[in-house]
Protein backbone atom coordinates (compact mmCIF):
# COMPACT_ATOMS: atom_id res chain seq x y z
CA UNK A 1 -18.63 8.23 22.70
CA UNK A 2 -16.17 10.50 20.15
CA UNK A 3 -12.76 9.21 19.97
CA UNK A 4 -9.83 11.39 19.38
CA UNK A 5 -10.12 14.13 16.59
CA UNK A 6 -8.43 13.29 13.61
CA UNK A 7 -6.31 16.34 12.83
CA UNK A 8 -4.16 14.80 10.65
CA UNK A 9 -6.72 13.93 8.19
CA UNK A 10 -7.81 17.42 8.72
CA UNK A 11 -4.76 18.84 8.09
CA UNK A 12 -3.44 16.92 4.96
CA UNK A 13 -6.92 18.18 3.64
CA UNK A 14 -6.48 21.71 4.24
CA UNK A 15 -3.29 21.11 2.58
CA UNK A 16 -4.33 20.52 -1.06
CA UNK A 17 -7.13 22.63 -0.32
CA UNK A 18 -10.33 20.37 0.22
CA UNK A 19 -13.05 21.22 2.36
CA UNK A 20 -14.73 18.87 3.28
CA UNK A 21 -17.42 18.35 0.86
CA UNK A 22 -15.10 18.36 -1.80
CA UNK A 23 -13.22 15.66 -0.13
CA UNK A 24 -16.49 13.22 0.37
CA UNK A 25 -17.54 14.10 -3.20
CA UNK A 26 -13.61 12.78 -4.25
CA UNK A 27 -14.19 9.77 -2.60
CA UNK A 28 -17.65 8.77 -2.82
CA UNK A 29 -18.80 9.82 0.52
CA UNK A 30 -21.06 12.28 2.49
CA UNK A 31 -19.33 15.84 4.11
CA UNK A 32 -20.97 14.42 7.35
CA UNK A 33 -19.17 11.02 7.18
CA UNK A 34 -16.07 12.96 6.66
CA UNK A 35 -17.06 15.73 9.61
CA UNK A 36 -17.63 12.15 11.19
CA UNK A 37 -14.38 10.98 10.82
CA UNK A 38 -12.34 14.33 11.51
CA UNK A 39 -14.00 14.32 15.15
CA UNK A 40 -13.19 11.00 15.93
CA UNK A 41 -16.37 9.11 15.56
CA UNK A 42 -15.08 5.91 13.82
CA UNK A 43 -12.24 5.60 16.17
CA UNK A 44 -13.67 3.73 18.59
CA UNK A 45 -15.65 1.65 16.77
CA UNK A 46 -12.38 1.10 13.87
CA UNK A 47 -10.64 -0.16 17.35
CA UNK A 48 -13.02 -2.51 18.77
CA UNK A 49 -13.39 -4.08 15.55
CA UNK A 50 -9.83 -4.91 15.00
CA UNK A 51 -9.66 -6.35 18.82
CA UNK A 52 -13.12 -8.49 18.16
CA UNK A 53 -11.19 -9.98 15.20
CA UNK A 54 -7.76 -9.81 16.56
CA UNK A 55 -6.38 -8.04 13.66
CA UNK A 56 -4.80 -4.50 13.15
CA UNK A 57 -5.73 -1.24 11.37
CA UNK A 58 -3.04 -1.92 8.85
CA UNK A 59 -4.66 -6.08 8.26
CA UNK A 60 -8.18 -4.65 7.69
CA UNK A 61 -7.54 -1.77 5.41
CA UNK A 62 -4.05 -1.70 3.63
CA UNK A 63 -2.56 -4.88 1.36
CA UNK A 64 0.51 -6.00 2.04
CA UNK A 65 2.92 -5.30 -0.37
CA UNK A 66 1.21 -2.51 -1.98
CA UNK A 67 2.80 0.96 -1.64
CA UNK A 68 0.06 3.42 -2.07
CA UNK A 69 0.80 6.90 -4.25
CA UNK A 70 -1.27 9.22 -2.95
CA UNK A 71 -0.58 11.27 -6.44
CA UNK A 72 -1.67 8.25 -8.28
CA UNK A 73 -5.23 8.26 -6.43
């Protein structure tokens, strides 16, 4: 089952002007895995994850003390 869509990630990449296969080439994914994520299809799954290992979003994908530039990426 679809979690909530991700607008925000849909947004910020209308923003710089990315469709979405531009965006998966960028980062060394498919346009569907991208689609994928946009409508919500990892949500679910990203969230029983983190409760299976009794961690967070932020534990699993962000290190602490490192401030991420998006302009650097």
């Amino acid at each position: 089952m679809p979690g909530k869509k991700n607008l925000r990630m849909k947004a910020a990449r209308a923003a710089v002007g990315l469709s979405q296969a531009d965006l998966a080439e960028a980062v060394g994914v498919t346009r569907q895995t991208i689609g994928l994520i946009e409508a919500g299809g990892y949500n679910n799954l990203c969230v029983a994850i983190c409760k299976t290992l009794h961690v967070t979003l932020n534990d699993l994908f962000w290190e602490d003390g490192i401030d991420v530039d998006p302009n650097a990426l």
